[in-house]
N, C-alpha and C. Protein backbone atom coordinates (compact mmCIF):
# COMPACT_ATOMS: atom_id res chain seq x y z
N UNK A 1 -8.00 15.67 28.62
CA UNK A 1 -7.36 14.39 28.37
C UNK A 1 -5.86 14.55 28.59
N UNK A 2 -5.38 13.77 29.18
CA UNK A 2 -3.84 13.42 30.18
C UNK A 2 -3.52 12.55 28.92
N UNK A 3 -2.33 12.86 28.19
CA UNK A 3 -1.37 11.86 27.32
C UNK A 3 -0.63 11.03 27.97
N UNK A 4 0.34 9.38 27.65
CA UNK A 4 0.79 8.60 28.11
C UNK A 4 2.15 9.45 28.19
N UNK A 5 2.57 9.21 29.33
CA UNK A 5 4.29 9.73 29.19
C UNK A 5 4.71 8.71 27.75
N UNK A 6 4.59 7.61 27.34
CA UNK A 6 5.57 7.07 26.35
C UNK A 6 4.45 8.00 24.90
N UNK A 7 3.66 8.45 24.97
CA UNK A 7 2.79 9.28 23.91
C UNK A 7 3.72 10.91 23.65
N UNK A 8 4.00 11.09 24.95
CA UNK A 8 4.44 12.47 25.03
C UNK A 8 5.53 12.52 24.44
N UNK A 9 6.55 11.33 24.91
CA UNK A 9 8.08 11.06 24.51
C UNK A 9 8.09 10.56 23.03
N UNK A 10 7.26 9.94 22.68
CA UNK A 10 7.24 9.42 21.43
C UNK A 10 7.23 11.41 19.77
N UNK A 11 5.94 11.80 20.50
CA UNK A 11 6.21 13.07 19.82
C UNK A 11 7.35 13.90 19.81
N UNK A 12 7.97 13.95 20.58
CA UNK A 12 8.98 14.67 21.16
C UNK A 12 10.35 14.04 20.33
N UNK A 13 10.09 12.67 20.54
CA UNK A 13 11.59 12.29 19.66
C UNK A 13 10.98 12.57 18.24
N UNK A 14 10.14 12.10 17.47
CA UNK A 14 9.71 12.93 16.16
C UNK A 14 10.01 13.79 15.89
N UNK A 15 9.85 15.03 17.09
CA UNK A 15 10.16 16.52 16.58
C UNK A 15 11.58 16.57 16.68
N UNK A 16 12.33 15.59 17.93
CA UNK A 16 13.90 16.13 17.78
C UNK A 16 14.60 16.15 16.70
N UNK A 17 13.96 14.26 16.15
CA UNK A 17 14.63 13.77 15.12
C UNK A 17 14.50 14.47 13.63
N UNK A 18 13.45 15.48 13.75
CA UNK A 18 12.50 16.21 12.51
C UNK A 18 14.05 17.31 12.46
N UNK A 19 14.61 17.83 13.24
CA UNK A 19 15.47 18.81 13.46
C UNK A 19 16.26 18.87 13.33
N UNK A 20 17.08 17.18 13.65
CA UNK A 20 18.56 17.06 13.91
C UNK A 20 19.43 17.09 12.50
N UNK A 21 18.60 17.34 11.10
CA UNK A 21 18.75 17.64 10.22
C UNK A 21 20.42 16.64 9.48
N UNK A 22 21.69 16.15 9.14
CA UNK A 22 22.48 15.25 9.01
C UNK A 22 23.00 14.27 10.09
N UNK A 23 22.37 14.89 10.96
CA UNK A 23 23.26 14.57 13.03
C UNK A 23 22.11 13.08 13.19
N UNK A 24 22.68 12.06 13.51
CA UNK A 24 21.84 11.09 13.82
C UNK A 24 22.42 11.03 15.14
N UNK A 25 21.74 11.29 16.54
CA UNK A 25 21.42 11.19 17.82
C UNK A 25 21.18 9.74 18.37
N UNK A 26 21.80 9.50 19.37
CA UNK A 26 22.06 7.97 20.05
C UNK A 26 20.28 8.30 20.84
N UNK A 27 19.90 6.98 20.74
CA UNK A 27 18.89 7.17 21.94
C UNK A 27 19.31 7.91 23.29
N UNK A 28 20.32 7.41 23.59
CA UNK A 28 20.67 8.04 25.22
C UNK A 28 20.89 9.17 24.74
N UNK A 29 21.79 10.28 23.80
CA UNK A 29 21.89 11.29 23.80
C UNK A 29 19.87 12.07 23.68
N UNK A 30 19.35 11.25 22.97
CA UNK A 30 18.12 12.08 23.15
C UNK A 30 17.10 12.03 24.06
N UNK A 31 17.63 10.77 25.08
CA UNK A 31 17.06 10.33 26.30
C UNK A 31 17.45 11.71 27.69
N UNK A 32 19.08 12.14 27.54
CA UNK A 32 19.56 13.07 28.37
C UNK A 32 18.87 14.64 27.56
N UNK A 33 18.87 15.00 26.61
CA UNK A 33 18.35 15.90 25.86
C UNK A 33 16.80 16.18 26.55
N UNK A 34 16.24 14.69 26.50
CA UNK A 34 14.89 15.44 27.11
C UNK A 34 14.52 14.78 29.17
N UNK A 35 15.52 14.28 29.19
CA UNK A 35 15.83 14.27 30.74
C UNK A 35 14.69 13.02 31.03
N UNK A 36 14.81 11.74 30.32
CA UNK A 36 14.19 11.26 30.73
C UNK A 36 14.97 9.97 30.64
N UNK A 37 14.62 8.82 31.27
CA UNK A 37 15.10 7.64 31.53
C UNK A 37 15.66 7.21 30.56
N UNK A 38 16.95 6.42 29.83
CA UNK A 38 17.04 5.97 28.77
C UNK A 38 16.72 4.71 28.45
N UNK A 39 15.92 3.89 29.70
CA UNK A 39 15.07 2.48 29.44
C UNK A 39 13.81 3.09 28.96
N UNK A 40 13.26 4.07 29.19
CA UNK A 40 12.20 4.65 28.46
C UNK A 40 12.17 5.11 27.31
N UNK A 41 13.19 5.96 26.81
CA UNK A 41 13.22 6.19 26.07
C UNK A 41 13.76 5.06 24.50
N UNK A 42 14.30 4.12 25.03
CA UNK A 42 14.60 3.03 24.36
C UNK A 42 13.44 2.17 23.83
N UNK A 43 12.64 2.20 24.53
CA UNK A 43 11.09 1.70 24.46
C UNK A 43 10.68 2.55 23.71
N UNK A 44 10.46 3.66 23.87
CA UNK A 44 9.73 4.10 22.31
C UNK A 44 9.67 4.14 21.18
N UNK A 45 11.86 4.41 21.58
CA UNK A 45 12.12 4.28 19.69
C UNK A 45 11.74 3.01 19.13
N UNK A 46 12.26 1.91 19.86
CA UNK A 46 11.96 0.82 19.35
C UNK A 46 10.56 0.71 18.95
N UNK A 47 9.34 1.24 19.69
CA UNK A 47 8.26 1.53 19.07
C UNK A 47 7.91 2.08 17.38
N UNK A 48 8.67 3.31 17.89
CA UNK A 48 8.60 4.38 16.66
C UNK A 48 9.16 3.17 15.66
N UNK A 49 10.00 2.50 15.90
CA UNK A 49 11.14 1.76 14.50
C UNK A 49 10.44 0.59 14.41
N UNK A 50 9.35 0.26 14.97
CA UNK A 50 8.41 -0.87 14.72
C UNK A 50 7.67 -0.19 14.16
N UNK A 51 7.07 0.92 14.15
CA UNK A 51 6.09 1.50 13.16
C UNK A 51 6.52 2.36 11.60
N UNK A 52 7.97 2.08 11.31
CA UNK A 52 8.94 2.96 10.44
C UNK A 52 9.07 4.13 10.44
N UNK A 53 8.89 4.95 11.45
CA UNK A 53 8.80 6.02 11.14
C UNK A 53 10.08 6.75 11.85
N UNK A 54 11.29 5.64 12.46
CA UNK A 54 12.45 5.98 12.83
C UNK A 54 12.94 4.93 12.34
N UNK A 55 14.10 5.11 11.89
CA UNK A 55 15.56 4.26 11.57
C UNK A 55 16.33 4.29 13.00
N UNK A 56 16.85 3.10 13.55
CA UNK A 56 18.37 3.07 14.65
C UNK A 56 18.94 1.97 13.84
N UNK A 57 20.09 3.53 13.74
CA UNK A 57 21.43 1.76 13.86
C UNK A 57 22.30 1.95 14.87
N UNK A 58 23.18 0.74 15.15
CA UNK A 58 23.97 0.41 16.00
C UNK A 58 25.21 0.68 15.83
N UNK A 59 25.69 0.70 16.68
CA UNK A 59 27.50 0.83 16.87
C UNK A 59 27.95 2.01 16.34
N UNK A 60 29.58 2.18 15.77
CA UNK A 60 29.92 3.31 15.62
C UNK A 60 29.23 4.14 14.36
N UNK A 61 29.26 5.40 14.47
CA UNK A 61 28.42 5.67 12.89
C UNK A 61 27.04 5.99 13.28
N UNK A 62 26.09 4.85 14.08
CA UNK A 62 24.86 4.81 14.66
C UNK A 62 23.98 6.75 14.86
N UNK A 63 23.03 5.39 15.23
CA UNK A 63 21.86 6.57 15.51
C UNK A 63 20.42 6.60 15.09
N UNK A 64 20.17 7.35 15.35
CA UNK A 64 18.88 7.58 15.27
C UNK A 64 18.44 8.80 13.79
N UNK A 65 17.34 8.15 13.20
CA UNK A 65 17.02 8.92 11.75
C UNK A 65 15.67 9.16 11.51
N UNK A 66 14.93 10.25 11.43
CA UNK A 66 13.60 9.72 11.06
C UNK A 66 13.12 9.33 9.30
N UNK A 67 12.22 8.87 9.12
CA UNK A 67 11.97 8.57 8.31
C UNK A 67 11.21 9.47 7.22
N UNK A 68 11.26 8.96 5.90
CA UNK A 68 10.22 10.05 5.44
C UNK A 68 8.77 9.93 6.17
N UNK A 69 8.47 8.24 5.96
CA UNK A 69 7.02 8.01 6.62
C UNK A 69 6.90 9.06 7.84
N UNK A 70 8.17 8.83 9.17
CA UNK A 70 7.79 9.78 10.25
C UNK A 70 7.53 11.25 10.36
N UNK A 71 8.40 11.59 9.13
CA UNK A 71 8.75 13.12 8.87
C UNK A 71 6.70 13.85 8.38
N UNK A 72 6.10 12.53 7.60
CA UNK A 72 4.81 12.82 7.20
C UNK A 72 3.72 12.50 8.23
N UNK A 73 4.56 11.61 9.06
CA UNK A 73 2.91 10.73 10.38
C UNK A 73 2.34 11.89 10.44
N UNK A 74 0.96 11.77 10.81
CA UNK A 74 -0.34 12.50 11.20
C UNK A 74 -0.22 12.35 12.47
N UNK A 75 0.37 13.16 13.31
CA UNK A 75 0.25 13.74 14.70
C UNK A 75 -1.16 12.92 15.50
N UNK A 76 -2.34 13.03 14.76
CA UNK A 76 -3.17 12.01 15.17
C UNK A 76 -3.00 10.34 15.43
N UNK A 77 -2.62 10.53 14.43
CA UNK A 77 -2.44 8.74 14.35
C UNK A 77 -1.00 8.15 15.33
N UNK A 78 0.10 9.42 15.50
CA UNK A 78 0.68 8.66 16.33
C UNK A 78 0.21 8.56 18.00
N UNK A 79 -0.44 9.61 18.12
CA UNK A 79 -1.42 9.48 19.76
C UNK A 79 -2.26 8.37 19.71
N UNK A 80 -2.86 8.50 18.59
CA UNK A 80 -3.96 7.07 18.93
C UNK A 80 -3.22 5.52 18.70
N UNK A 81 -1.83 5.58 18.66
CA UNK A 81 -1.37 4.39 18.43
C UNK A 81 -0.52 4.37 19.93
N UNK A 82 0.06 5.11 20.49
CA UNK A 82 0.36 4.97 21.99
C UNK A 82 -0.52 5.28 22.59
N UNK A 83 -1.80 6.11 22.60
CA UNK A 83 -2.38 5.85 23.32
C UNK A 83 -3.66 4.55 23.26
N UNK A 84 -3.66 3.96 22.53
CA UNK A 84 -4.55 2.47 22.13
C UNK A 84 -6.14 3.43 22.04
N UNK A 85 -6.68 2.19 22.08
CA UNK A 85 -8.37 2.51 21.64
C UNK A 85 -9.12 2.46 22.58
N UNK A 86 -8.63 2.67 23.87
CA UNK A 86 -9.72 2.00 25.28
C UNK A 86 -10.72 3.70 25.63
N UNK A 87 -11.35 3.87 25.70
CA UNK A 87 -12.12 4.69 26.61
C UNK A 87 -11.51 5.49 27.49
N UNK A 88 -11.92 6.91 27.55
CA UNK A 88 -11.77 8.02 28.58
C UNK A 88 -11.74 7.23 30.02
N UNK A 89 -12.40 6.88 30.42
CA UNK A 89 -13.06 6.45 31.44
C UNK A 89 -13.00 4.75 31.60
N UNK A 90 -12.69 4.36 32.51
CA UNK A 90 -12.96 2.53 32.86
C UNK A 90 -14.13 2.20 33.74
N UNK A 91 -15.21 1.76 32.76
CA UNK A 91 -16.22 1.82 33.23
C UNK A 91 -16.69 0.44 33.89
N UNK A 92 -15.96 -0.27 33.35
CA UNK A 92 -15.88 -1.97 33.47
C UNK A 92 -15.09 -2.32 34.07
N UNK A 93 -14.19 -1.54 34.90
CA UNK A 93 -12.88 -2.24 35.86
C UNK A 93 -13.31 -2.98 36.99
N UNK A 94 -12.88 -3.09 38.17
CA UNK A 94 -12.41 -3.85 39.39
C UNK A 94 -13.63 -3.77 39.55
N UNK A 95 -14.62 -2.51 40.02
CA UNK A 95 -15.60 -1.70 40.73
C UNK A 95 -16.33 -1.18 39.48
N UNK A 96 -17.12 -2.33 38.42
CA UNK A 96 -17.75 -1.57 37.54
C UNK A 96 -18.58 -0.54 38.09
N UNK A 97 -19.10 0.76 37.07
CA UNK A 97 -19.70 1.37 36.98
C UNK A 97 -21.28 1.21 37.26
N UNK A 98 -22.45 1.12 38.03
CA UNK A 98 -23.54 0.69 38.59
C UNK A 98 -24.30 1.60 37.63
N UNK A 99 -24.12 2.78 36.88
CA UNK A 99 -24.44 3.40 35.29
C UNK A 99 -24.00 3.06 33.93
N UNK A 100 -23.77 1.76 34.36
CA UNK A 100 -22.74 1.47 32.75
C UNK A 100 -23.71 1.10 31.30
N UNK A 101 -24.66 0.26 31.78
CA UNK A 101 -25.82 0.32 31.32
C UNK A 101 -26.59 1.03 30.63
N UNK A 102 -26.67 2.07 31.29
CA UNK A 102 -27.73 3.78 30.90
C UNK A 102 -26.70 4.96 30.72
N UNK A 103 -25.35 4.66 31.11
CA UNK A 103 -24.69 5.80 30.77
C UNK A 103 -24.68 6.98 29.66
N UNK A 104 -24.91 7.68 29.90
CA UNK A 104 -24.71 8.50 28.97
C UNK A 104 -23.40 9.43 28.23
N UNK A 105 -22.75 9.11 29.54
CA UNK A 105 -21.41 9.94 29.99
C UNK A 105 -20.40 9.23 29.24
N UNK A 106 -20.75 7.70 29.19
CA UNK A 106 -19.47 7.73 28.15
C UNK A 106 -19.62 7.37 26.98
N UNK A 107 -20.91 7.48 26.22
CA UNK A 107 -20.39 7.90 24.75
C UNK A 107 -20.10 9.71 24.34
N UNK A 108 -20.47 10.02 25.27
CA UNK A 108 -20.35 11.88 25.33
C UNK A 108 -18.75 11.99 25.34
N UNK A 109 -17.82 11.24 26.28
CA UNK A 109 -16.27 11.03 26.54
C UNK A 109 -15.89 10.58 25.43
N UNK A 110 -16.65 9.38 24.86
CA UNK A 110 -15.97 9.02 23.38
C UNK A 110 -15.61 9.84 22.55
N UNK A 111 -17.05 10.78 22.38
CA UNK A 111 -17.16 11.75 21.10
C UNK A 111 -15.89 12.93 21.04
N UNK A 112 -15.73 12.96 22.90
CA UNK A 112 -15.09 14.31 22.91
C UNK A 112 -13.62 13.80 22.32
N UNK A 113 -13.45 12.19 22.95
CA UNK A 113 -11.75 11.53 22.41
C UNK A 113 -11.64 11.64 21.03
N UNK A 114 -12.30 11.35 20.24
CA UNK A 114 -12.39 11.23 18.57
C UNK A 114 -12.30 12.77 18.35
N UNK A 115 -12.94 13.40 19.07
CA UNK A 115 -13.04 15.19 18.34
C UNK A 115 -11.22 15.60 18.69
N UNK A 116 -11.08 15.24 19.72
CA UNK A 116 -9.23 15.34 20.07
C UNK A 116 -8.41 14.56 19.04
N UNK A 117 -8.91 13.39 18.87
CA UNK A 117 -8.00 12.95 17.73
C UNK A 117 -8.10 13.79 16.32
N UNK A 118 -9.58 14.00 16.16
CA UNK A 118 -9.63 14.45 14.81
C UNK A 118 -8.65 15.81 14.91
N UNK A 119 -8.64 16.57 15.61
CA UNK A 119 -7.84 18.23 15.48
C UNK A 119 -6.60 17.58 15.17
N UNK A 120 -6.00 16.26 15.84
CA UNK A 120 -4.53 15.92 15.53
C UNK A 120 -4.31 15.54 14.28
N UNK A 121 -5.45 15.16 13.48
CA UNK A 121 -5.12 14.29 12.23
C UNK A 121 -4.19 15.36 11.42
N UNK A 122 -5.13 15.95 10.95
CA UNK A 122 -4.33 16.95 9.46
C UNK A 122 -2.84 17.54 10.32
N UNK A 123 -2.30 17.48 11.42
CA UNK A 123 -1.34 18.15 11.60
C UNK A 123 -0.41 16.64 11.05
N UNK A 124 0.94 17.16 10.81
CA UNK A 124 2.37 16.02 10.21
C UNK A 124 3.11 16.84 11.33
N UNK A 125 4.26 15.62 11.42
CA UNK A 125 5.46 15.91 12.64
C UNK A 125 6.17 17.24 12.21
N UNK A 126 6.70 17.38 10.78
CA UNK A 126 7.03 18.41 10.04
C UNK A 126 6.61 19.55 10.26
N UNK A 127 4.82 19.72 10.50
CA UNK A 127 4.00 20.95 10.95
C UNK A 127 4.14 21.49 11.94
N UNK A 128 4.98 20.07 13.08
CA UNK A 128 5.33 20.81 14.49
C UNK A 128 6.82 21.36 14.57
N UNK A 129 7.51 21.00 13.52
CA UNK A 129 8.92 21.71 14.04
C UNK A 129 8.68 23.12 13.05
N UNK A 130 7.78 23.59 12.61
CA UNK A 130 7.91 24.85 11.71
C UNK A 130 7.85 26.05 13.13
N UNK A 131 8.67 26.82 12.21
CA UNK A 131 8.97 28.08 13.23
C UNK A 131 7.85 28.46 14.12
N UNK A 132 8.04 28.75 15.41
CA UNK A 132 9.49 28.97 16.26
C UNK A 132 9.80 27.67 16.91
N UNK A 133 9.10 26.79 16.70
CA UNK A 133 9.48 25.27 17.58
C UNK A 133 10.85 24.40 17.07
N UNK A 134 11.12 24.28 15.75
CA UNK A 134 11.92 24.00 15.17
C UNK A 134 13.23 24.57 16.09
N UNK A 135 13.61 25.76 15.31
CA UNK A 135 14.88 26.35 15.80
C UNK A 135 15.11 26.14 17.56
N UNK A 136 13.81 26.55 18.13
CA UNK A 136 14.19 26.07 19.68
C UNK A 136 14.50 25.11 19.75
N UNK A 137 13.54 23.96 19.23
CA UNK A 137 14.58 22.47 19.46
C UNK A 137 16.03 22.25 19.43
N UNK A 138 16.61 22.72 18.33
CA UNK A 138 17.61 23.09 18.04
C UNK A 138 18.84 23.23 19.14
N UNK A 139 18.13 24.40 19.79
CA UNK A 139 18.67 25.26 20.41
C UNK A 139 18.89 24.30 22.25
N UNK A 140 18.02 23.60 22.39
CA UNK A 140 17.97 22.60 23.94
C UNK A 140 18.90 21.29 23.28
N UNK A 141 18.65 21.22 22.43
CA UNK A 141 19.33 19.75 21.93
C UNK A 141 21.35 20.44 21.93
N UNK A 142 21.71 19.18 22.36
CA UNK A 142 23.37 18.99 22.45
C UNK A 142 23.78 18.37 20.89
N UNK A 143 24.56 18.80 20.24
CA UNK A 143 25.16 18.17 19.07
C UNK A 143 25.34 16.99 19.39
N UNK A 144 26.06 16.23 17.99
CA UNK A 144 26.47 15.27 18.36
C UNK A 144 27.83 15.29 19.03
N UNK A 145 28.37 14.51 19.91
CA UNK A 145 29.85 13.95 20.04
C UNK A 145 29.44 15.02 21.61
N UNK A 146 28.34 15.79 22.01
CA UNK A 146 28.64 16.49 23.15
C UNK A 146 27.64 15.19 24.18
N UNK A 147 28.18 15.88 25.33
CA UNK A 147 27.80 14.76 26.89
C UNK A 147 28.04 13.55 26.34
């Protein structure tokens, strides 16, 4: 299973923000941090801060904060919320499936998606910055007031 780039980015600012420890980070500074678009990355947080699990404020002072809620999310639950509830497989698209009927294949794909979610559940964002991931983050990330 292939994650959504905004799934991937979404974890990723969790773990930055899990790290940045008093430093609240501009979206764009954590947009250049992980080298990715800052219209993309703007889209997530705003995600993440629709689901509370990031604080942004604006203007001078600003930034980016995670939350306690985010600091606790279940690693599961934030994949299955960017990645939605649809099926491994599109069995019903343009060119349905002529096995969709008798398939067998995709409740077997289901089971295996739910068994992937389930390994994510019990992990928290917190569980992913514990050593050695933590300090490396650290270590790629620019302070504040740098670039």
């Amino acid at each position: 299973m292939r994650l959504l780039r905004s799934t991937d980015l979404a974890l990723r600012v969790l773990m930055r923000l899990a790290v940045a420890g008093d430093a609240s980070p501009t979206t764009r500074l954590v947009a250049e941090d992980m080298d990715v678009p800052y219209t993309h990355a703007a889209k997530v947080v705003a995600e993440l801060q629709h689901l509370g699990l990031v604080d942004a404020r604006r203007g001078r002072g600003g930034g980016l904060t995670l939350t306690e809620r985010g600091r606790s999310a279940s690693v599961g639950s934030v994949v299955r919320t960017f990645e939605g509830d649809g099926d491994v497989v599109d069995c019903e698209g343009a060119t349905p499936c002529p096995l969709h009927s008798a398939c067998r294949l995709r409740g077997a794909l289901r089971r295996a998606q739910e068994a992937f979610f389930a390994t994510l559940d019990p992990l928290t964002v917190q569980d992913m910055v514990a050593e050695p991931t933590g300090p490396l983050l650290l270590g790629i990330s620019r302070g504040p007031g740098s670039g």
